[in-house]
PDB file of N, CA and C in Angstrom:
ATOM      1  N   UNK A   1      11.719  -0.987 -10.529  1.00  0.00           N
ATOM      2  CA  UNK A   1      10.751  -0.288  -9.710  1.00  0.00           C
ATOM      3  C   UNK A   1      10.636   1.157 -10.178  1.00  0.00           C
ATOM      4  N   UNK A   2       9.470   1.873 -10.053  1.00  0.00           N
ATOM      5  CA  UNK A   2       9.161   3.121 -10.665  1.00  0.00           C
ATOM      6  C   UNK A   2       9.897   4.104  -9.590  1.00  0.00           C
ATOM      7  N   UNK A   3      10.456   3.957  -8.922  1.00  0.00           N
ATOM      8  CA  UNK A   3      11.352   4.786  -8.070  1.00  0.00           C
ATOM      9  C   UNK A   3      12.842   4.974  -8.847  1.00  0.00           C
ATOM     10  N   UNK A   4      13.275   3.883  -9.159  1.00  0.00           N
ATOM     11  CA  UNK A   4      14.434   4.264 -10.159  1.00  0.00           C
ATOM     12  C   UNK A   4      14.286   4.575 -11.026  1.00  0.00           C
ATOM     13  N   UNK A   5      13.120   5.283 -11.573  1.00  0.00           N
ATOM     14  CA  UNK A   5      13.297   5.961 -12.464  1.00  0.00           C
ATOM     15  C   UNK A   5      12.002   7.529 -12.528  1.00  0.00           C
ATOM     16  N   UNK A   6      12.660   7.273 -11.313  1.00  0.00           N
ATOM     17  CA  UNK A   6      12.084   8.468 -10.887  1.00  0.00           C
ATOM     18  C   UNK A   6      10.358   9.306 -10.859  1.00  0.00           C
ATOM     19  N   UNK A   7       9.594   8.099 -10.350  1.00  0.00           N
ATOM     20  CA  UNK A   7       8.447   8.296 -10.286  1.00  0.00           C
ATOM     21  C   UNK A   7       7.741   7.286  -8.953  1.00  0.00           C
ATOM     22  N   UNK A   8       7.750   8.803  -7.960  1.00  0.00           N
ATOM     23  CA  UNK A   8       7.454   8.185  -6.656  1.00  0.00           C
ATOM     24  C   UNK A   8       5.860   6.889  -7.106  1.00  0.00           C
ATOM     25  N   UNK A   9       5.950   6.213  -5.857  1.00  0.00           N
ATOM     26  CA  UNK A   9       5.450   5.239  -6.254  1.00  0.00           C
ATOM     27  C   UNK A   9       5.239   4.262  -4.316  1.00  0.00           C
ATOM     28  N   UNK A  10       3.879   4.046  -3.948  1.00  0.00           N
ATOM     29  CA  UNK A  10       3.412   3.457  -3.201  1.00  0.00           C
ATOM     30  C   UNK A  10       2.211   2.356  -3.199  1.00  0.00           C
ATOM     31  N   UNK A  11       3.004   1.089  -2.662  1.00  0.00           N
ATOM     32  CA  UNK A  11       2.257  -0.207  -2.566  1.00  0.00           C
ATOM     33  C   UNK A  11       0.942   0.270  -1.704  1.00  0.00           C
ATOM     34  N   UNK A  12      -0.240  -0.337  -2.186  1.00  0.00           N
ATOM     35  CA  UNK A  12      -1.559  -0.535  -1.646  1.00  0.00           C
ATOM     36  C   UNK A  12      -1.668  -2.308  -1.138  1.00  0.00           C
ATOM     37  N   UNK A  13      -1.787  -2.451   0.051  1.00  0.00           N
ATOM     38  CA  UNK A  13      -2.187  -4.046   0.419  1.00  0.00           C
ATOM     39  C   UNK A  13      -2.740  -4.420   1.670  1.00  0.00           C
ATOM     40  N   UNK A  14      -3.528  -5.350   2.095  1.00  0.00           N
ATOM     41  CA  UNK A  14      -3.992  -5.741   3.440  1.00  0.00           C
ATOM     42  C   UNK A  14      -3.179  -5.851   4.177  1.00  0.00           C
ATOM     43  N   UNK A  15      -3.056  -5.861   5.576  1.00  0.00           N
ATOM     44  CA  UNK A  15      -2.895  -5.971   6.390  1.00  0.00           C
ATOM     45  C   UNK A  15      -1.850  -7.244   6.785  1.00  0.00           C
ATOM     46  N   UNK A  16      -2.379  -8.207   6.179  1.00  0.00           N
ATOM     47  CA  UNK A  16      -1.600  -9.886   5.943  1.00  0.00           C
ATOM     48  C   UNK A  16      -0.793  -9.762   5.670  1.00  0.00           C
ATOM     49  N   UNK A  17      -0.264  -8.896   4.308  1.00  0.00           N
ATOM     50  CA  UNK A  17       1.016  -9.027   3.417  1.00  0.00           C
ATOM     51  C   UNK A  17       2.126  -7.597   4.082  1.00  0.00           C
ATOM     52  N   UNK A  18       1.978  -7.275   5.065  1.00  0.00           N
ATOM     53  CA  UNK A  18       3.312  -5.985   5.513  1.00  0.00           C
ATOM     54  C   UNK A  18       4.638  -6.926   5.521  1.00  0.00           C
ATOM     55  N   UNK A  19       4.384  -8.121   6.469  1.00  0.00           N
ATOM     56  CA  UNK A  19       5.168  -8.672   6.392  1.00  0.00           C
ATOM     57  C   UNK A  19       6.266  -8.988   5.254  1.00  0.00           C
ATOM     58  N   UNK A  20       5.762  -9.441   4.413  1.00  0.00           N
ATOM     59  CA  UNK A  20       6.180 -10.249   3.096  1.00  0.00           C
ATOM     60  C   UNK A  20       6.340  -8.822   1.990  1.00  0.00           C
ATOM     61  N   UNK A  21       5.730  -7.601   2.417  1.00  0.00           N
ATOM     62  CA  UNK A  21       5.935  -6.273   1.658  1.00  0.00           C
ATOM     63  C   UNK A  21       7.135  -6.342   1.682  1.00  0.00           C
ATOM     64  N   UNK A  22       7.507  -5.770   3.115  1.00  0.00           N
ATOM     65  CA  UNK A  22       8.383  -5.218   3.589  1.00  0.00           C
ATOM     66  C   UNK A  22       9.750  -5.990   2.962  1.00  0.00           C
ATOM     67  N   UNK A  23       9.906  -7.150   3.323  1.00  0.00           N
ATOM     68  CA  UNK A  23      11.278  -8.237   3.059  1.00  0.00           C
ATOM     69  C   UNK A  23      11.072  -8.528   1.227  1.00  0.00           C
ATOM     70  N   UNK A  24      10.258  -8.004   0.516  1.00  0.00           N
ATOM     71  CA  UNK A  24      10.557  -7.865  -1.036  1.00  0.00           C
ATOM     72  C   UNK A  24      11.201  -6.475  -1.122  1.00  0.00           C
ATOM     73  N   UNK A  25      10.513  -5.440  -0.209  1.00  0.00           N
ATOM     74  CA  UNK A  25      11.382  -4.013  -0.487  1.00  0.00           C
ATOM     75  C   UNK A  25      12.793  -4.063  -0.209  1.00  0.00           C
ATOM     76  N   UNK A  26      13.091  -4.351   0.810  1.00  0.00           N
ATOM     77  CA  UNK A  26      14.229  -4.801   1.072  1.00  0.00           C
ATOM     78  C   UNK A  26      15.098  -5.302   0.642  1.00  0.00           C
ATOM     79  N   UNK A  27      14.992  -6.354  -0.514  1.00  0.00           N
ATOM     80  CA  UNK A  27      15.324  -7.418  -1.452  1.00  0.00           C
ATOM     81  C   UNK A  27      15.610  -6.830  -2.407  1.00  0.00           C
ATOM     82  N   UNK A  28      14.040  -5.680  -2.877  1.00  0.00           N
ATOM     83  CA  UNK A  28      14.631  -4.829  -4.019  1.00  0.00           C
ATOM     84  C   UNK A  28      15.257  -3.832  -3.905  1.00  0.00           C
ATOM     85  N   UNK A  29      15.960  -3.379  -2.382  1.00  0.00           N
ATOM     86  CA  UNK A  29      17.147  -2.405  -2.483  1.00  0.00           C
ATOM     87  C   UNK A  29      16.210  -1.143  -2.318  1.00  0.00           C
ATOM     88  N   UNK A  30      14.543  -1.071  -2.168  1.00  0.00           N
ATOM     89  CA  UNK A  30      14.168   0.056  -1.376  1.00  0.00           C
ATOM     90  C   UNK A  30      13.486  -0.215  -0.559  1.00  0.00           C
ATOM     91  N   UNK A  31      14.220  -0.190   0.646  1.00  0.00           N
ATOM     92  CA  UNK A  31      13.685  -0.743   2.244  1.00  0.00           C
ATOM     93  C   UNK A  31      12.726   0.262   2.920  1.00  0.00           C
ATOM     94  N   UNK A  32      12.700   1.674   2.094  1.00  0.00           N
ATOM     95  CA  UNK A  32      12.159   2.579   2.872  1.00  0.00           C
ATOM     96  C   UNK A  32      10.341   2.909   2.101  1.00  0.00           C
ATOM     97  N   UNK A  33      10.331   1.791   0.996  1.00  0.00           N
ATOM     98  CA  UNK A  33       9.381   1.881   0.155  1.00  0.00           C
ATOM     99  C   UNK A  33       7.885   2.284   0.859  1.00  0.00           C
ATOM    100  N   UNK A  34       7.212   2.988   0.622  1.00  0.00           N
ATOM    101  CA  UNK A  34       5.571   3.342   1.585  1.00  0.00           C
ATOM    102  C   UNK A  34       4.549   2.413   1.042  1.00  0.00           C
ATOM    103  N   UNK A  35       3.909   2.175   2.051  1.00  0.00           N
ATOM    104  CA  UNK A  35       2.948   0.992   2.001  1.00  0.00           C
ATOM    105  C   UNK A  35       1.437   1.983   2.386  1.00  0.00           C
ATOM    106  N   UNK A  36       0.740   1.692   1.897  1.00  0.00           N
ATOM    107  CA  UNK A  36      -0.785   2.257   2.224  1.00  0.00           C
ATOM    108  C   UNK A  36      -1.468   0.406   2.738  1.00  0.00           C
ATOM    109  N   UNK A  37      -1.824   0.707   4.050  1.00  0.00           N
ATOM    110  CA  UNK A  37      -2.170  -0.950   4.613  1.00  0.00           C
ATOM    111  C   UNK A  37      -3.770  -0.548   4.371  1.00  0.00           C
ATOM    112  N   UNK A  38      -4.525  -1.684   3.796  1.00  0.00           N
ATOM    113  CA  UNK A  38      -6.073  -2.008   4.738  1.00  0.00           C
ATOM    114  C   UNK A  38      -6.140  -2.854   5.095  1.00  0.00           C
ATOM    115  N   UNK A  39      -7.172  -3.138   5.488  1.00  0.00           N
ATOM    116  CA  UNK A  39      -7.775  -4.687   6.609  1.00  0.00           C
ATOM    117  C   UNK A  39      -8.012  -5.653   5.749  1.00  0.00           C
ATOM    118  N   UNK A  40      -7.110  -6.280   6.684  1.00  0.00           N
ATOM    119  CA  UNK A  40      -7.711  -7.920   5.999  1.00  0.00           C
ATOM    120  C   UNK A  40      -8.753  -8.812   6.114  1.00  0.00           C
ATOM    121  N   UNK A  41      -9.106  -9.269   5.803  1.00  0.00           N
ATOM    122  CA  UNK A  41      -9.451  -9.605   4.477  1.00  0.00           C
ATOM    123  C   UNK A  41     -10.626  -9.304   3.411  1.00  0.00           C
ATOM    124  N   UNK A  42     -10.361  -9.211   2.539  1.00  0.00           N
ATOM    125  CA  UNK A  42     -11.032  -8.208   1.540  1.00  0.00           C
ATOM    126  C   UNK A  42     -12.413  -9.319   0.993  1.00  0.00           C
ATOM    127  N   UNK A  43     -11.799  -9.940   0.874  1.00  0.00           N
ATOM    128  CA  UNK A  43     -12.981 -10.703  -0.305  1.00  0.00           C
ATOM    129  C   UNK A  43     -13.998 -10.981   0.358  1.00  0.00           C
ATOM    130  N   UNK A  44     -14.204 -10.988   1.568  1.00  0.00           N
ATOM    131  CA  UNK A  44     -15.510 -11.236   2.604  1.00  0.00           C
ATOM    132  C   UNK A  44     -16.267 -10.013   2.369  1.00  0.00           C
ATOM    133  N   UNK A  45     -15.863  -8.766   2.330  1.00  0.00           N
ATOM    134  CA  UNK A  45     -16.478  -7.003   2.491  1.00  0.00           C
ATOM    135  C   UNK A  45     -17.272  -7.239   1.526  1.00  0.00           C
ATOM    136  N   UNK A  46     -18.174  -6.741   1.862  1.00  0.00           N
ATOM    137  CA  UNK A  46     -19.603  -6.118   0.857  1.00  0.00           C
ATOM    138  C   UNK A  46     -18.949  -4.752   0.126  1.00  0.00           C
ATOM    139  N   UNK A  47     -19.596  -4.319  -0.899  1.00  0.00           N
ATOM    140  CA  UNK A  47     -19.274  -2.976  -1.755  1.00  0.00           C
ATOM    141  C   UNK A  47     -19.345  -1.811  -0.974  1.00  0.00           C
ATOM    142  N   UNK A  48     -19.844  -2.170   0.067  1.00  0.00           N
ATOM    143  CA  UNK A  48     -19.557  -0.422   1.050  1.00  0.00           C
ATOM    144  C   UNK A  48     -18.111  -1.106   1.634  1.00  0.00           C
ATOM    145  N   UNK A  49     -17.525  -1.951   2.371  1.00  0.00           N
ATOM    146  CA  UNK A  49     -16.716  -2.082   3.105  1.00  0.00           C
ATOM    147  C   UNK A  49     -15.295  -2.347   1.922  1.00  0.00           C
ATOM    148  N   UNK A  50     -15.375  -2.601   0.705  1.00  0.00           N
ATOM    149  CA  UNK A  50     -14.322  -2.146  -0.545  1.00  0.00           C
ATOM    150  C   UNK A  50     -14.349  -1.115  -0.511  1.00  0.00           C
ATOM    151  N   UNK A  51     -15.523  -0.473  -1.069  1.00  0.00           N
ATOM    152  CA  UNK A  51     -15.476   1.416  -1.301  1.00  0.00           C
ATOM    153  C   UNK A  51     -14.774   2.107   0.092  1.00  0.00           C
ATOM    154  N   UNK A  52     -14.980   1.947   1.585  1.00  0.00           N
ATOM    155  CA  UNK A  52     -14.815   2.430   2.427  1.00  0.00           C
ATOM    156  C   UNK A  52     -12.937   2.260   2.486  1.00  0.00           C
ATOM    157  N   UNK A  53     -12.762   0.595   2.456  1.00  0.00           N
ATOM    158  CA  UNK A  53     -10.959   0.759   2.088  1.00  0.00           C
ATOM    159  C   UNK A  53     -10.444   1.116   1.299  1.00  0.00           C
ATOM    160  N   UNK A  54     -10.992   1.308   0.207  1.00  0.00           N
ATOM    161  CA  UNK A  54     -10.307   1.874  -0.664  1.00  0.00           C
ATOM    162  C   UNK A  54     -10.076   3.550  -1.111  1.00  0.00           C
ATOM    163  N   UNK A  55     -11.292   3.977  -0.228  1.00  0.00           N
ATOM    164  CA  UNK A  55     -10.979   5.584   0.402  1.00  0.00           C
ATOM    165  C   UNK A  55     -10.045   5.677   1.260  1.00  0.00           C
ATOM    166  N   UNK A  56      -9.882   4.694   2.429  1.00  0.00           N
ATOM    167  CA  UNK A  56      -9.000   4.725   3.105  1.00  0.00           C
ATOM    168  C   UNK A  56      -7.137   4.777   3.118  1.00  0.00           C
ATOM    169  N   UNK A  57      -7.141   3.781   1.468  1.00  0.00           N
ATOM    170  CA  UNK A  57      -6.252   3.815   1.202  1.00  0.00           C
ATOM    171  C   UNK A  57      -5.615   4.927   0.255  1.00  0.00           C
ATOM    172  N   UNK A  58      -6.584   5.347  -0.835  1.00  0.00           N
ATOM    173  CA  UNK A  58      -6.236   6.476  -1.364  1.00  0.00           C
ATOM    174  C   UNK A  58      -6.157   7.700  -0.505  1.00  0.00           C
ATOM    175  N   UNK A  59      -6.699   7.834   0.703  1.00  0.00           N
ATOM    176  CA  UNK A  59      -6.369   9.389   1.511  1.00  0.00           C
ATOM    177  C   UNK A  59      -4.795   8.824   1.726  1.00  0.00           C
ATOM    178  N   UNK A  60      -4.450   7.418   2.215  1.00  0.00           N
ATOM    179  CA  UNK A  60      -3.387   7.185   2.737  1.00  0.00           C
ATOM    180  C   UNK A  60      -2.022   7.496   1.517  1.00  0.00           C
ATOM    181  N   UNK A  61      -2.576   7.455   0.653  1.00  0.00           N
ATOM    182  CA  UNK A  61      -1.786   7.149  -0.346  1.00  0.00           C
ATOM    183  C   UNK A  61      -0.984   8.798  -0.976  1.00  0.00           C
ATOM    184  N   UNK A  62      -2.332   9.602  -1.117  1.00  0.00           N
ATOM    185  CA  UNK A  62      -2.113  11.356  -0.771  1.00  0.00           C
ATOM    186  C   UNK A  62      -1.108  11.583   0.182  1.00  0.00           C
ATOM    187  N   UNK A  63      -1.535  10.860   1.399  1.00  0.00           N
ATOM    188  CA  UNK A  63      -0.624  11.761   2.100  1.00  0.00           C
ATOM    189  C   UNK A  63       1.083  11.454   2.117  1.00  0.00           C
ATOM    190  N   UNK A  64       1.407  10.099   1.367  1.00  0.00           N
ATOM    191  CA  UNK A  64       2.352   9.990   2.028  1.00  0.00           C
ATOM    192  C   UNK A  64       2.974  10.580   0.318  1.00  0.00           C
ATOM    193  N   UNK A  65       2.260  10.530  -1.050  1.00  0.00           N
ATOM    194  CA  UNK A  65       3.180  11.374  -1.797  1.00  0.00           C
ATOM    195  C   UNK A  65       2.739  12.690  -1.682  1.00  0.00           C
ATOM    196  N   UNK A  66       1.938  13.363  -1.340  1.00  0.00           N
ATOM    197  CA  UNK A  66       1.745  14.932  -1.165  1.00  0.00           C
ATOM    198  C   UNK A  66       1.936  15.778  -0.040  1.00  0.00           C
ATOM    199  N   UNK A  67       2.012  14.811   1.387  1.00  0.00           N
ATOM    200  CA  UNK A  67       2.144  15.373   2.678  1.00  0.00           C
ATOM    201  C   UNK A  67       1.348  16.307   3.029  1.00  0.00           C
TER     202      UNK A  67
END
C-alpha cells in the first residue's frame, strides 16, 4: 500500500463497497485508511450525475489529505 511507503493515499468508492473497504483495510493492517464515499450506483448516472460525483469526491478527497 502507498502508505508504507510513505505516500498518503485515499480510496474513492460508492457507497455499496464501505463495507467490504473497510474489512480489506483492516486485513491490510491500515484500519484507519480514508475513504472518499459516492452514491451508489454509478452506471445508471448520466454525465452530469458522474461529473457531479466525482467533484464530490475529489473536494472529499482534498480535504481529508490537505485539511
Amino acid at each position: 500500500m502507498a502508505e508504507r511507503n510513505g505516500v498518503p493515499a485515499v480510496s474513492i468508492m460508492t457507497s455499496a463497497f464501505v463495507d467490504a473497504a473497510e474489512l480489506m483495510a483492516r486485513v491490510q493492517g491500515v484500519p484507519l485508511h480514508p475513504f472518499s464515499v459516492i452514491e451508489h450506483p454509478i452506471a445508471s448516472a448520466d454525465a452530469k450525475g458522474i461529473d457531479e460525483r466525482a467533484q464530490l469526491a475529489v473536494a472529499a478527497v482534498v480535504e481529508i489529505l490537505v485539511g
